[in-house]
C-alpha atoms as a PDB file:
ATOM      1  CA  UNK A   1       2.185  -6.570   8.386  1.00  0.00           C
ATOM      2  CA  UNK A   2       2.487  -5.211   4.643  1.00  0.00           C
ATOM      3  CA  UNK A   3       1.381  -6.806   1.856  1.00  0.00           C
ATOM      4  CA  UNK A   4       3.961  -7.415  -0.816  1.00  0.00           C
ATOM      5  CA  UNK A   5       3.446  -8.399  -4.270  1.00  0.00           C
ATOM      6  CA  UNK A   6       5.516 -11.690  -5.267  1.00  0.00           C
ATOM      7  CA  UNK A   7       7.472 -12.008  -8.477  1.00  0.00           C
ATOM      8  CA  UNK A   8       4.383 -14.258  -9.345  1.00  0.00           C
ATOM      9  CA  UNK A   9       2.633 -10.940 -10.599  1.00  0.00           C
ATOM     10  CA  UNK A  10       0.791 -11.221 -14.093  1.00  0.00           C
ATOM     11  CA  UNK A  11       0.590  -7.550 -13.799  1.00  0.00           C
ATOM     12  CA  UNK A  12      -3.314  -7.978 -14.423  1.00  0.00           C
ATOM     13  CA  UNK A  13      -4.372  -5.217 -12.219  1.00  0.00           C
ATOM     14  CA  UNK A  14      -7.238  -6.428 -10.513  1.00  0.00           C
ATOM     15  CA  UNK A  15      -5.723  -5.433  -7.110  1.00  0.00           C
ATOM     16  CA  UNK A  16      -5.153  -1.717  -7.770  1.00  0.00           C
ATOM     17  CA  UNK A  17      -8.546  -0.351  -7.873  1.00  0.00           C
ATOM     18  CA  UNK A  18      -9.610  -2.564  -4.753  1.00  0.00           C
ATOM     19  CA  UNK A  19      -6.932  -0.848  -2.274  1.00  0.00           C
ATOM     20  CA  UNK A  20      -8.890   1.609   0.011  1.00  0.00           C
ATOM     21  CA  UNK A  21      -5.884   3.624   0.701  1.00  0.00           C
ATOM     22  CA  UNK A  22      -4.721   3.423  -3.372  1.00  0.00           C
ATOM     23  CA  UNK A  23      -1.267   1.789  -2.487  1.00  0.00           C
ATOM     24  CA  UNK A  24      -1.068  -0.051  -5.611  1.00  0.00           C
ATOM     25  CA  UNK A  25       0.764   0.857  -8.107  1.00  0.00           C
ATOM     26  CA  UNK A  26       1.447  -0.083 -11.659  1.00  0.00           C
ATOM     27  CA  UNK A  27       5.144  -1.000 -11.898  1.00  0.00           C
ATOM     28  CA  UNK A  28       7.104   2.251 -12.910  1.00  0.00           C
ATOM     29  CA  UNK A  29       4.673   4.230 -11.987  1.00  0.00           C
ATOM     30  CA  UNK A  30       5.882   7.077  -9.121  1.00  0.00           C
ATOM     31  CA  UNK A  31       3.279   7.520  -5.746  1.00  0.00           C
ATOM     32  CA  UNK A  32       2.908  10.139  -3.725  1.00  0.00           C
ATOM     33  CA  UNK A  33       1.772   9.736   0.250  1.00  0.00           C
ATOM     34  CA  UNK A  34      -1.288  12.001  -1.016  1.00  0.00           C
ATOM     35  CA  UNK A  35      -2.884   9.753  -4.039  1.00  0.00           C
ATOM     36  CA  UNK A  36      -5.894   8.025  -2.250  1.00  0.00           C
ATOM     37  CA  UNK A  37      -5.930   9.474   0.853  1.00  0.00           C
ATOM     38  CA  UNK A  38      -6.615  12.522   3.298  1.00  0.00           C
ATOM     39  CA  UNK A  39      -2.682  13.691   3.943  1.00  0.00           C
ATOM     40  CA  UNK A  40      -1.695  16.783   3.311  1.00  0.00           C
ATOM     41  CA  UNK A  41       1.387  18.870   4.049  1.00  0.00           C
ATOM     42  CA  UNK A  42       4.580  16.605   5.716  1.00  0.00           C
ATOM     43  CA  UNK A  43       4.178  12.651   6.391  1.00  0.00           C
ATOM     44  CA  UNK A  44       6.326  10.775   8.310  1.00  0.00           C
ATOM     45  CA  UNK A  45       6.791   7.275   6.802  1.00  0.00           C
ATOM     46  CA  UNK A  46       8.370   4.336   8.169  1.00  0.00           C
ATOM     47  CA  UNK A  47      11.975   5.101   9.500  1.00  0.00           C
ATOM     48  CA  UNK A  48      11.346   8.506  10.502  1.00  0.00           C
ATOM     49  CA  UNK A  49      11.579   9.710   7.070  1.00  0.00           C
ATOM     50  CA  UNK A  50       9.331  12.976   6.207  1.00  0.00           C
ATOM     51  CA  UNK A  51       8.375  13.430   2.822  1.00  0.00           C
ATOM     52  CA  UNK A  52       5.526  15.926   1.572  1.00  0.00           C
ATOM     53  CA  UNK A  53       2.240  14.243   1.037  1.00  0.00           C
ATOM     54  CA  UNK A  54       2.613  15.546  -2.558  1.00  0.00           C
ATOM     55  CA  UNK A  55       6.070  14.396  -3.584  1.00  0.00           C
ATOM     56  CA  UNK A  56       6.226  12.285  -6.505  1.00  0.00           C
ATOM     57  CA  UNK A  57       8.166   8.925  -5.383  1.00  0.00           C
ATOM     58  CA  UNK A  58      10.268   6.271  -6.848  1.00  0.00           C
ATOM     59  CA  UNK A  59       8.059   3.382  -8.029  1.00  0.00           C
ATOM     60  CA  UNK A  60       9.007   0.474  -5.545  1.00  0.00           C
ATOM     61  CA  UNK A  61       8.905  -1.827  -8.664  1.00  0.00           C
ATOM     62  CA  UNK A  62       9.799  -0.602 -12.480  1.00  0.00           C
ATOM     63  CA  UNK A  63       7.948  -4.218 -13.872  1.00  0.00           C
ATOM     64  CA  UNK A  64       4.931  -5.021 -11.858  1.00  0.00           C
ATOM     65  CA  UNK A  65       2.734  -3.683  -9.719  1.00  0.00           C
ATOM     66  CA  UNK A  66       3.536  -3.113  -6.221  1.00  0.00           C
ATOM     67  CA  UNK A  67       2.365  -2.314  -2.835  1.00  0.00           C
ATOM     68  CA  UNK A  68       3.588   0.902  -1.034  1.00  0.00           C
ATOM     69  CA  UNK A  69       4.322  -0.447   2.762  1.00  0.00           C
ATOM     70  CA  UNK A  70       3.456   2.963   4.357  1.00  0.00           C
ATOM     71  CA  UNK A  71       0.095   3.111   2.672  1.00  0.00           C
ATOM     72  CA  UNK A  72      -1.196  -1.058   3.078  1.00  0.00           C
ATOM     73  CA  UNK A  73      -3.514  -1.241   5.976  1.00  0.00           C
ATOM     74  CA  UNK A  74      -4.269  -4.518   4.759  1.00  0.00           C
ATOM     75  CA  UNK A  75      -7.490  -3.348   4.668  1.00  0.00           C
ATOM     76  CA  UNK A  76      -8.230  -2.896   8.214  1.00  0.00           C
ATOM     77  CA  UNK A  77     -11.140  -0.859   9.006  1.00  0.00           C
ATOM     78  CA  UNK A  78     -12.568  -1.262   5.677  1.00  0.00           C
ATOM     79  CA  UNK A  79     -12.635  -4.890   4.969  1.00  0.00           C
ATOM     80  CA  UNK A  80     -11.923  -8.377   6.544  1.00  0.00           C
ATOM     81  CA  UNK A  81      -9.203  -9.399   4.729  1.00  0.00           C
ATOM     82  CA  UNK A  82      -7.005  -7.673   2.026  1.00  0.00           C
ATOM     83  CA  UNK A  83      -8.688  -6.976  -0.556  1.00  0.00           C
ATOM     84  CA  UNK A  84      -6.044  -7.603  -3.492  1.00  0.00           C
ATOM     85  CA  UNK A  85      -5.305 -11.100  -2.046  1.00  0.00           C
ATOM     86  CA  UNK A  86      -8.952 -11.346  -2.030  1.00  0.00           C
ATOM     87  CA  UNK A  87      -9.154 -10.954  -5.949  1.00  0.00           C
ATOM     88  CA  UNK A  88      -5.460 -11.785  -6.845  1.00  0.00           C
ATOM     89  CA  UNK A  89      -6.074 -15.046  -9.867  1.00  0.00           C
ATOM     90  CA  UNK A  90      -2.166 -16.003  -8.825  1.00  0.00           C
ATOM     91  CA  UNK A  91      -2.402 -15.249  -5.494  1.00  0.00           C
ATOM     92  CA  UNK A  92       0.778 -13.449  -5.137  1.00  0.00           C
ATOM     93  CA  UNK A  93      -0.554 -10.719  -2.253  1.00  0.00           C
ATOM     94  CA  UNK A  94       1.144 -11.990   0.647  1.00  0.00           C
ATOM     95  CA  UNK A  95       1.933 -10.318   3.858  1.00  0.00           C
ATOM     96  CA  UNK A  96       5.261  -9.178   4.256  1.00  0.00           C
ATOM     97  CA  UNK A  97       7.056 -11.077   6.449  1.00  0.00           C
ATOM     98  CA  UNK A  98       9.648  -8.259   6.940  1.00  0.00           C
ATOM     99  CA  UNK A  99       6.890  -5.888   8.378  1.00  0.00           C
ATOM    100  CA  UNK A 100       4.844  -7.485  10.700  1.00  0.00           C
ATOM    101  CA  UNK A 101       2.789  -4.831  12.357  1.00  0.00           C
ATOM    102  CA  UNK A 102      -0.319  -5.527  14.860  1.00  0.00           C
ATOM    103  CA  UNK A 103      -4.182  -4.572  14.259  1.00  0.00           C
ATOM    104  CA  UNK A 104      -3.786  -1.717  16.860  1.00  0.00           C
ATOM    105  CA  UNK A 105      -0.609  -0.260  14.261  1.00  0.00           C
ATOM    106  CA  UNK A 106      -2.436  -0.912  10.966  1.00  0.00           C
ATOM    107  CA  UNK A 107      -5.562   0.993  12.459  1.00  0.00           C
ATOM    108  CA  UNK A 108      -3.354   4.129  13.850  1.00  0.00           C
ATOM    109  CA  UNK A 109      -2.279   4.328  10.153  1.00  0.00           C
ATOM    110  CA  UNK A 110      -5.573   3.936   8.869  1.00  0.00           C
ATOM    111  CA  UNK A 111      -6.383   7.152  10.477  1.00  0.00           C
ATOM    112  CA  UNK A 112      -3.412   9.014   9.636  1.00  0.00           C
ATOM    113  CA  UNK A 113      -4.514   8.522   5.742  1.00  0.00           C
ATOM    114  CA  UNK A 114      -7.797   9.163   6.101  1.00  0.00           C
ATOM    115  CA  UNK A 115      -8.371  12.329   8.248  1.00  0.00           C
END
């Protein structure tokens, strides 16, 4: 599964530069499928949805920082646990319990970021 970002958030940002596939985000800040990672041209995310790996999204969050589902590996194939729960002080990096997704699906998407 995901991990989300409670409403616990101090908005320090000592998760954001410890996501291997840079799917943290300050709050109000707008992503793109391409920050971070390997993608190029269309993505498919979640839902069948296909954006360009380029397009400037929505921030997920306008007040603190956030975690963009299609992006959070939870640090499979990099680390052994996820690293911004790892170094959260408030411990608000939880899994999502909305997206619970096996090892074999977080390492499929692994790969599709980082061609």
């Amino acid at each position: 599964m995901a991990i989300i970002i409670t409403d616990e958030c101090i908005n320090c940002g000592a998760c954001e530069p410890e996501c291997p596939n840079n799917a943290i985000y300050e709050g109000g800040v707008e992503w793109a499928m391409s920050d971070g990672t390997g993608v190029k041209g269309d993505y498919t995310l979640e839902g069948d949805k296909v954006v360009d790996a380029d397009a400037q999204n929505a921030p997920v969050d306008d007040d603190l920082y956030y975690i963009v589902p299609d992006k959070c590996t939870e640090c499979m194939g990099f680390h052994e646990e996820p690293q911004c729960a790892a170094v959260c002080p408030v411990d608000c990096c939880v899994p999502d319990p909305d997206r619970e997704e096996t090892e074999e699906e977080l390492l499929a998407r692994k790969e599709r970021l980082h061609l």
